[in-house]
Protein backbone atom coordinates (compact mmCIF):
# COMPACT_ATOMS: atom_id res chain seq x y z
CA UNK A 1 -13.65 -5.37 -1.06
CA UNK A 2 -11.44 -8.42 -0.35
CA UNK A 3 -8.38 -9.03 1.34
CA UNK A 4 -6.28 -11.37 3.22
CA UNK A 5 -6.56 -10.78 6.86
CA UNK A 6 -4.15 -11.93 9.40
CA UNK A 7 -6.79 -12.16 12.31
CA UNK A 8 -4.84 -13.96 15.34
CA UNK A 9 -1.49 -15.21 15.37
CA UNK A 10 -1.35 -18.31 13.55
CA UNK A 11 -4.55 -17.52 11.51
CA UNK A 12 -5.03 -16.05 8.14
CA UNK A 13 -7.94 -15.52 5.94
CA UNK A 14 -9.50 -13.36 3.07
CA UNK A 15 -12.79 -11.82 3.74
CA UNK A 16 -14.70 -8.93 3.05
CA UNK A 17 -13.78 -5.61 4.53
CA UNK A 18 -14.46 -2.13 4.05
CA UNK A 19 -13.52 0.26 1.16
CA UNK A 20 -10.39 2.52 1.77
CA UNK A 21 -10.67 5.74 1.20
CA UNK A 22 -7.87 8.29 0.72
CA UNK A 23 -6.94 11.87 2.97
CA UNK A 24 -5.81 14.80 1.52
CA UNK A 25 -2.50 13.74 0.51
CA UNK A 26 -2.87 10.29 -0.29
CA UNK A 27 -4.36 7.43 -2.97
CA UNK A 28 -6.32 4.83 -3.71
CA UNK A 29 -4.25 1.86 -5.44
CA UNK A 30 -6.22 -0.68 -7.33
CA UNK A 31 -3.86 -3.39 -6.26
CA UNK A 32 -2.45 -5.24 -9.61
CA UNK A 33 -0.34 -7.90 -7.46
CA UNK A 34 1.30 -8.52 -4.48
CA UNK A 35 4.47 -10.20 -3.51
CA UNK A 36 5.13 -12.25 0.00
CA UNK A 37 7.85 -11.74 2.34
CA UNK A 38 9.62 -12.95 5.34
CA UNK A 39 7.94 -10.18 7.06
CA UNK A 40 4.35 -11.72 6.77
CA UNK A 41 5.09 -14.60 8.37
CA UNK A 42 6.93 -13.00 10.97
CA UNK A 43 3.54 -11.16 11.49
CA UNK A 44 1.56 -14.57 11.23
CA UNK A 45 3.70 -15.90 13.94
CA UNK A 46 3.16 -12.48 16.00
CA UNK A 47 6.02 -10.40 15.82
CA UNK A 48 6.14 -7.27 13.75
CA UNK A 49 3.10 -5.88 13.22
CA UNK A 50 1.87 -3.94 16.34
CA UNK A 51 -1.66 -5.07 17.05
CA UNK A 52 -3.74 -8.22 14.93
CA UNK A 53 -6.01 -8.24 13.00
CA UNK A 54 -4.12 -6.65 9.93
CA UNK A 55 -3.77 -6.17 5.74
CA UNK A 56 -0.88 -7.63 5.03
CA UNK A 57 1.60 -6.71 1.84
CA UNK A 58 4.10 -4.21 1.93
CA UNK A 59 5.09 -5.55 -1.95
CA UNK A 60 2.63 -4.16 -4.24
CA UNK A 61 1.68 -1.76 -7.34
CA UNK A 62 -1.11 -1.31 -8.98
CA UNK A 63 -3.14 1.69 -10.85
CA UNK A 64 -3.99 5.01 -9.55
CA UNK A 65 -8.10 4.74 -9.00
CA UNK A 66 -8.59 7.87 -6.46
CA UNK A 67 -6.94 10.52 -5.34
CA UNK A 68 -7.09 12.77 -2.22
CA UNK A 69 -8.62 16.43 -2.68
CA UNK A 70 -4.86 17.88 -2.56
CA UNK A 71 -3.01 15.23 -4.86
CA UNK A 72 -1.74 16.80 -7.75
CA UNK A 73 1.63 14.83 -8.81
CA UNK A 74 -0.21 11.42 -9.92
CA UNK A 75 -3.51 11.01 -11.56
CA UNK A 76 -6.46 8.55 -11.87
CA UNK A 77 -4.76 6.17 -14.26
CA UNK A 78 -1.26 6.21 -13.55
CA UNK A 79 0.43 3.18 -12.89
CA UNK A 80 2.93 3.01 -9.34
CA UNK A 81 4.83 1.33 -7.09
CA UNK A 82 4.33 1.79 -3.72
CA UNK A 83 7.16 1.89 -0.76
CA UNK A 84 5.34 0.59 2.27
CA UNK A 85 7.56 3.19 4.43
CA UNK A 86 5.65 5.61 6.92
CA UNK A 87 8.22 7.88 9.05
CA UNK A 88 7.34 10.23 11.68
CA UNK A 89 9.81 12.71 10.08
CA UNK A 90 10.31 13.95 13.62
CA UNK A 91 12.95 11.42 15.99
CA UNK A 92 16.33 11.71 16.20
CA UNK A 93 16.73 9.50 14.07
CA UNK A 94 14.82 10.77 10.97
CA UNK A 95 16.63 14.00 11.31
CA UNK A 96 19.64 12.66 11.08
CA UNK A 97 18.99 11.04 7.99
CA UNK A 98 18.15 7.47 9.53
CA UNK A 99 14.74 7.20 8.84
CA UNK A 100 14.48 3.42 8.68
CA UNK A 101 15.14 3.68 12.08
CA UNK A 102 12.16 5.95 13.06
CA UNK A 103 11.28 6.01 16.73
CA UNK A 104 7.86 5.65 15.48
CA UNK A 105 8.55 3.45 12.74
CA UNK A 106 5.29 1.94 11.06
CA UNK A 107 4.70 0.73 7.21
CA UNK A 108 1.51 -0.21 4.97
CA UNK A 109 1.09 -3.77 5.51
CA UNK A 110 2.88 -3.90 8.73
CA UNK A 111 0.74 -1.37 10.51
CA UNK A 112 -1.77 -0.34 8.33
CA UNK A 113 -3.88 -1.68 6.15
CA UNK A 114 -1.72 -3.45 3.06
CA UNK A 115 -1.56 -4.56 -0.74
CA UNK A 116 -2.95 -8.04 -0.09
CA UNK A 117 -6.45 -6.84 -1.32
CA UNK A 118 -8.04 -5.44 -3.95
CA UNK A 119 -7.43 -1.82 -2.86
CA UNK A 120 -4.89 -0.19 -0.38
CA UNK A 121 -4.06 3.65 0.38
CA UNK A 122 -0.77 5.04 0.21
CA UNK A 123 0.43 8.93 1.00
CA UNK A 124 0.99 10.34 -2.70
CA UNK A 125 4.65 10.46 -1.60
CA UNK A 126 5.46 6.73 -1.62
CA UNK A 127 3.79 5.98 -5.09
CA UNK A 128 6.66 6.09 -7.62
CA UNK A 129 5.32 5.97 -11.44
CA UNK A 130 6.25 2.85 -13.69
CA UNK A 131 7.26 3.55 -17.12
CA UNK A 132 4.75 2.09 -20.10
CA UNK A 133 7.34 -0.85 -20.73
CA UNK A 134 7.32 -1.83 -17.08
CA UNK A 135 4.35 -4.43 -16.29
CA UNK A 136 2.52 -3.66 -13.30
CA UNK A 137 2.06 -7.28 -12.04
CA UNK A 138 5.84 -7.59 -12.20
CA UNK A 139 6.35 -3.98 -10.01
CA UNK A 140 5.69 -5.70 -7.00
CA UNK A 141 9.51 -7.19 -7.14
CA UNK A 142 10.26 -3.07 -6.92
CA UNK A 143 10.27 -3.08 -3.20
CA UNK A 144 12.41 -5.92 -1.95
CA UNK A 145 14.45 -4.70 -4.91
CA UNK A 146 14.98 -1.50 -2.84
CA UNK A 147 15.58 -3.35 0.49
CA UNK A 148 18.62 -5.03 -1.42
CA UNK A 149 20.01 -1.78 -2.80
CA UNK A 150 19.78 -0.11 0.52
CA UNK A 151 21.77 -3.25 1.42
CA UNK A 152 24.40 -2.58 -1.16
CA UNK A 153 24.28 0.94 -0.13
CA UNK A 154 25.35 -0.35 3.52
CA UNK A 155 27.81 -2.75 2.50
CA UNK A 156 29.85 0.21 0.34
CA UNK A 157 31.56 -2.53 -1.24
CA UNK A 158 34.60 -2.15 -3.27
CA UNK A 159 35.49 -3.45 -6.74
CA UNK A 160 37.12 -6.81 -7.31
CA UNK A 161 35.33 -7.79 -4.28
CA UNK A 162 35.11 -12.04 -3.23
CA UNK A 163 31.13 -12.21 -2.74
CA UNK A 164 29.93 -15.18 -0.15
CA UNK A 165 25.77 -15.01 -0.22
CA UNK A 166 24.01 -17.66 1.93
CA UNK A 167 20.87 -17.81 0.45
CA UNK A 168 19.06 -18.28 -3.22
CA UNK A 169 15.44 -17.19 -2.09
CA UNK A 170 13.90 -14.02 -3.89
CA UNK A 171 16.35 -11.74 -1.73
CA UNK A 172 19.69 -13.60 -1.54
CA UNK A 173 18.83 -13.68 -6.08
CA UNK A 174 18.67 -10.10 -5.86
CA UNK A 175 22.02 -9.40 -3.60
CA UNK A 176 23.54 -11.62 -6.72
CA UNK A 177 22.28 -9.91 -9.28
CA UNK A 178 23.35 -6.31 -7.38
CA UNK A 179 26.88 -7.98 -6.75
CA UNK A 180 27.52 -8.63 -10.42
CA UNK A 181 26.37 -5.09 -10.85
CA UNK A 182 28.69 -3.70 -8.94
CA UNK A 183 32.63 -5.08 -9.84
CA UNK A 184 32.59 -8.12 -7.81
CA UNK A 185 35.48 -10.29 -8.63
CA UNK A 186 33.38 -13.65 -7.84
CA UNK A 187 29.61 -13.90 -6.47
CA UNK A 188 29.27 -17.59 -5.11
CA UNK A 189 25.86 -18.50 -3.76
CA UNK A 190 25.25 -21.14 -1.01
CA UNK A 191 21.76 -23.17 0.09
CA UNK A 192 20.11 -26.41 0.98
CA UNK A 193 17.68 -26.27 -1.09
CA UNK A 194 18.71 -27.84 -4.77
CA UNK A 195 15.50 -25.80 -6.86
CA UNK A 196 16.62 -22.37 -5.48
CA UNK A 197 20.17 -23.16 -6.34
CA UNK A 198 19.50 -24.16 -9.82
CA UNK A 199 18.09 -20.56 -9.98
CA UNK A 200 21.04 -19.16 -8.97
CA UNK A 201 23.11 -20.81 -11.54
CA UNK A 202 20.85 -20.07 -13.92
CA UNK A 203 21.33 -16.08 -13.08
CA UNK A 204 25.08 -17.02 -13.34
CA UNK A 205 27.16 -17.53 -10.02
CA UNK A 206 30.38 -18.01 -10.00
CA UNK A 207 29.97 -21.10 -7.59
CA UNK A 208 27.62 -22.89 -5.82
CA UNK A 209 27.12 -25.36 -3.10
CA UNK A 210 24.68 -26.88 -0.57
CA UNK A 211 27.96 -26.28 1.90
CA UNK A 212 30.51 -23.49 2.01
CA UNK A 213 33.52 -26.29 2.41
CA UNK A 214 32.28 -27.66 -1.34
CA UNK A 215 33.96 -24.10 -2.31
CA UNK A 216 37.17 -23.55 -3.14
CA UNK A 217 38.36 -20.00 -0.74
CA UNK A 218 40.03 -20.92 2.30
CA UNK A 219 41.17 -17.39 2.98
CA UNK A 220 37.30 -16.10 3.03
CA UNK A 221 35.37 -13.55 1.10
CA UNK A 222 35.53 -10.26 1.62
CA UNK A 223 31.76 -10.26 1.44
CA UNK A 224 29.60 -12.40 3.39
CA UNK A 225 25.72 -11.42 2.96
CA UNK A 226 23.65 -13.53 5.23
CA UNK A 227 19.90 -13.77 2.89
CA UNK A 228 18.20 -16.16 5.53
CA UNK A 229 17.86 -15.44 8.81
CA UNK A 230 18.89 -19.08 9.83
CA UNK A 231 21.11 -19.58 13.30
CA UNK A 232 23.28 -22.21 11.46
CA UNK A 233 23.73 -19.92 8.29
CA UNK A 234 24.71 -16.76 10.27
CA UNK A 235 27.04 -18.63 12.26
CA UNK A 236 28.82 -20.44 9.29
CA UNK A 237 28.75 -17.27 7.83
CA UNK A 238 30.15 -14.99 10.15
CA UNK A 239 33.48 -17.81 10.56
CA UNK A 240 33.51 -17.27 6.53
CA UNK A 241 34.44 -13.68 6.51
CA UNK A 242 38.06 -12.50 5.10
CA UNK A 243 40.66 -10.65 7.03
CA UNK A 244 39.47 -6.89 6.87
CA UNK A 245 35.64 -8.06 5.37
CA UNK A 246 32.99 -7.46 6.42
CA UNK A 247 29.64 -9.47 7.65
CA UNK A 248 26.21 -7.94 6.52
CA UNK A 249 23.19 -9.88 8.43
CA UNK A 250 20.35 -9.09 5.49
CA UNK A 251 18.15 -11.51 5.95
CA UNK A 252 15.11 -11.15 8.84
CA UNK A 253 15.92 -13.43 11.99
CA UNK A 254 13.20 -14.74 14.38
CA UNK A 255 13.64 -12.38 17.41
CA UNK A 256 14.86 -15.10 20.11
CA UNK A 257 17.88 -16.10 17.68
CA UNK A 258 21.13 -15.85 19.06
CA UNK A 259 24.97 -16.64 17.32
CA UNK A 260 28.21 -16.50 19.26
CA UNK A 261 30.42 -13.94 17.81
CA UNK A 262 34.62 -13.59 18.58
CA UNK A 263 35.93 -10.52 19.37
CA UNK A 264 39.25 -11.02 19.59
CA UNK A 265 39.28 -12.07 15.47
CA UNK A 266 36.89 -8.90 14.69
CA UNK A 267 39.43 -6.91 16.54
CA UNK A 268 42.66 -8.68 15.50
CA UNK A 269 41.46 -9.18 11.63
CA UNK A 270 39.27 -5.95 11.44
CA UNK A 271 35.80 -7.53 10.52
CA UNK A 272 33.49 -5.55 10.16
CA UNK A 273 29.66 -7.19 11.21
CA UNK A 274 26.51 -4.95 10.47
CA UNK A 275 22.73 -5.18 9.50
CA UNK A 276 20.64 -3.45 6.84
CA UNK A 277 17.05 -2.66 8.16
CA UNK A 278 14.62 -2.72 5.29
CA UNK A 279 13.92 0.78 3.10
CA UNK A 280 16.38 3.60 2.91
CA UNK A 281 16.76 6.86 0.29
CA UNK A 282 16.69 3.67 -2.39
CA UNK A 283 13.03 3.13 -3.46
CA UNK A 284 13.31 5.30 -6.20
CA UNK A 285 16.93 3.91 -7.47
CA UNK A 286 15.55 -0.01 -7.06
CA UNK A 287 12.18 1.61 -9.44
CA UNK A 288 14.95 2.64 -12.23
CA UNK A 289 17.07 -0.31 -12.10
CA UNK A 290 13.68 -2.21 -12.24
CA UNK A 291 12.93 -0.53 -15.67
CA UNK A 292 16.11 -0.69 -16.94
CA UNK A 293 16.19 -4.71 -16.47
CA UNK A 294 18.46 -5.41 -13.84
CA UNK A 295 15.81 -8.12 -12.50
CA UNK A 296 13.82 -10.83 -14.82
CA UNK A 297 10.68 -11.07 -13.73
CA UNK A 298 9.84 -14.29 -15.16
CA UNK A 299 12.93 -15.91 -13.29
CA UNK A 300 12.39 -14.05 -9.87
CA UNK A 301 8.39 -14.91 -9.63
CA UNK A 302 7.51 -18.54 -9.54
CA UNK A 303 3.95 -18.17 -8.93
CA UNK A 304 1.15 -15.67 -9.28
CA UNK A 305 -1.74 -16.68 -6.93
CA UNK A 306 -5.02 -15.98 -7.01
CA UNK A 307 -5.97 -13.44 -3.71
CA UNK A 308 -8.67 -16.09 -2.25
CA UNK A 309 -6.07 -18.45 -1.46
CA UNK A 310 -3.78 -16.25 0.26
CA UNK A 311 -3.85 -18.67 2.96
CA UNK A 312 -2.25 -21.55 1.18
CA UNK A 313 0.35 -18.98 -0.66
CA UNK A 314 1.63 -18.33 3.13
CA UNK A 315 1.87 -21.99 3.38
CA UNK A 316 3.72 -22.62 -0.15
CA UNK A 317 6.35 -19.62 0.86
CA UNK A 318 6.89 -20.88 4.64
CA UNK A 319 7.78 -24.36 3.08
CA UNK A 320 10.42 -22.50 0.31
CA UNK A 321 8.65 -23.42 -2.44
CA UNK A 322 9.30 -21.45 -5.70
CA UNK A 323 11.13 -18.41 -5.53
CA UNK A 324 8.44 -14.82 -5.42
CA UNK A 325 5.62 -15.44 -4.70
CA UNK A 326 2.91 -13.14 -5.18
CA UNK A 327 -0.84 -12.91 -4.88
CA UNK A 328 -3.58 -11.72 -8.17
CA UNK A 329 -6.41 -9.73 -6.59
């Protein structure tokens, strides 16, 4: 089969590699798209994934083509979603609930074989069923959908909340449309880049600016959702944050960056600063909202590209150009 293979840091291609083949307890996904994420260019640049070469694409459904010899809850046929998530079930911190934590934390696409081909294997547990008016190109949005509800879930944010996002990429759109979702008194949205901000007013911000002094709320926001991973951003953002607020960093920072924090304001104004790692207890939730049309597809993915030129799709998303991108086996 094909697939895009991340063979050295730096170095991405799509050639021919063997067909997977399912355990007991897993399937065989004929991949129907693909979305691309921070997280694959972290792994082109060498950090993530454990050992190159790899599949990439942890964003992906498709249709049910073969099923392990003790899979009984989905069928040949069936249409899913798949959350990437592997646990060891075992660790501290998987028995305590934490398992996006786990000690011996892996994920399909990160370090297994992924969606960015035209079949991938996934345990039986991780494939959620779509509903018939759910497309299955469009179910790849499903799982940074959950990564942004498990961020919501973190955040436990309070009605009649001030909402500061930096960010209008695929995942600071989805904190927005979660934040209207969930009583905020005002979402505003702020990034450099004028295309991605049009998007955001389209979806219907309250305000929006290429700079957080073009916005009118010198006592702060009560929430202050960093959706980039950029030193400046975080920085800006954490000075941004209301008396008694709190700071959630969201977005997936190179390792090496740093940001100089004060502790005598998060002591003296009770700010609260916290992160939200990727997939928690929310899969599931993000799949429902997904049916039930919290998300537009047709807004959130600018571009469905073909599987041969994974390679240049990399390049389109590290330049932040369009919004989701996603790849067509």
């Amino acid at each position: 089969m094909k697939a895009a293979v991340i063979e050295s840091v730096g170095k991405a291609v799509v050639a021919e590699v063997p067909d997977p083949t399912p355990g007991p307890r897993e399937v065989v996904v004929e991949v129907a798209a693909c979305g691309l994420c921070g997280t694959d260019l972290h792994i082109l640049q060498g950090e993530f994934a454990p050992k190159l070469p790899i599949v990439p694409g942890h964003e992906f459904a498709g249709q049910v083509v073969g099923v392990g010899t003790q899979v009984t809850e989905v069928s040949v046929g069936d249409r899913v979603a798949v959350d990437p998530s592997l646990y060891c079930y075992e660790c501290r911190h998987c028995r305590t609930g934490h398992n996006n934590l786990c000690e011996r934390w892996a994920a399909i696409g990160v370090t297994t074989a992924g969606g960015a081909a035209q079949f991938a294997v996934a345990p039986v547990a991780n494939c959620v069923k779509l509903p018939e008016h759910v497309r299955t190109q469009d179910a790849a949005l499903v799982e940074p959908l959950s990564c942004a509800v498990r961020g919501y879930d973190v955040l436990q944010s309070r009605l009649g909340a001030h909402v500061l996002i930096y960010g209008s990429g695929t995942m600071g759109l989805m904190m927005l449309e979660l934040a209207k979702r969930t009583g905020a008194a005002s979402v505003d949205v702020v990034d450099v880049n004028p295309a991605r901000l049009e998007t955001a007013r389209r979806l219907g911000v309250s305000a929006s600016a290429a700079n957080p002094d073009e916005l009118d709320r010198p006592q702060g926001w009560d929430l202050v959702v960093d959706a980039t991973g950029n030193a400046a951003a975080i920085q800006d953002g954490l000075d941004r944050v209301a008396k008694a607020g709190t700071f959630l960093q969201f977005g997936v920072a190179d390792y090496a960056t740093r940001v100089t924090i004060d502790p005598y304001r998060i002591y003296n104004q009770e700010i609260t600063i916290t992160g939200s790692m990727a997939v928690l207890h929310s899969f599931e939730r993000a799949a429902e909202l997904f049916a039930n049309g919290v998300l537009d597809p047709e807004i959130f993915i600018s571009d469905r590209i073909p599987l041969e030129r994974y390679p240049q799709a990399l390049e389109q998303f590290a330049a932040g150009v369009g919004r989701k991108i996603v790849v067509v086996p």
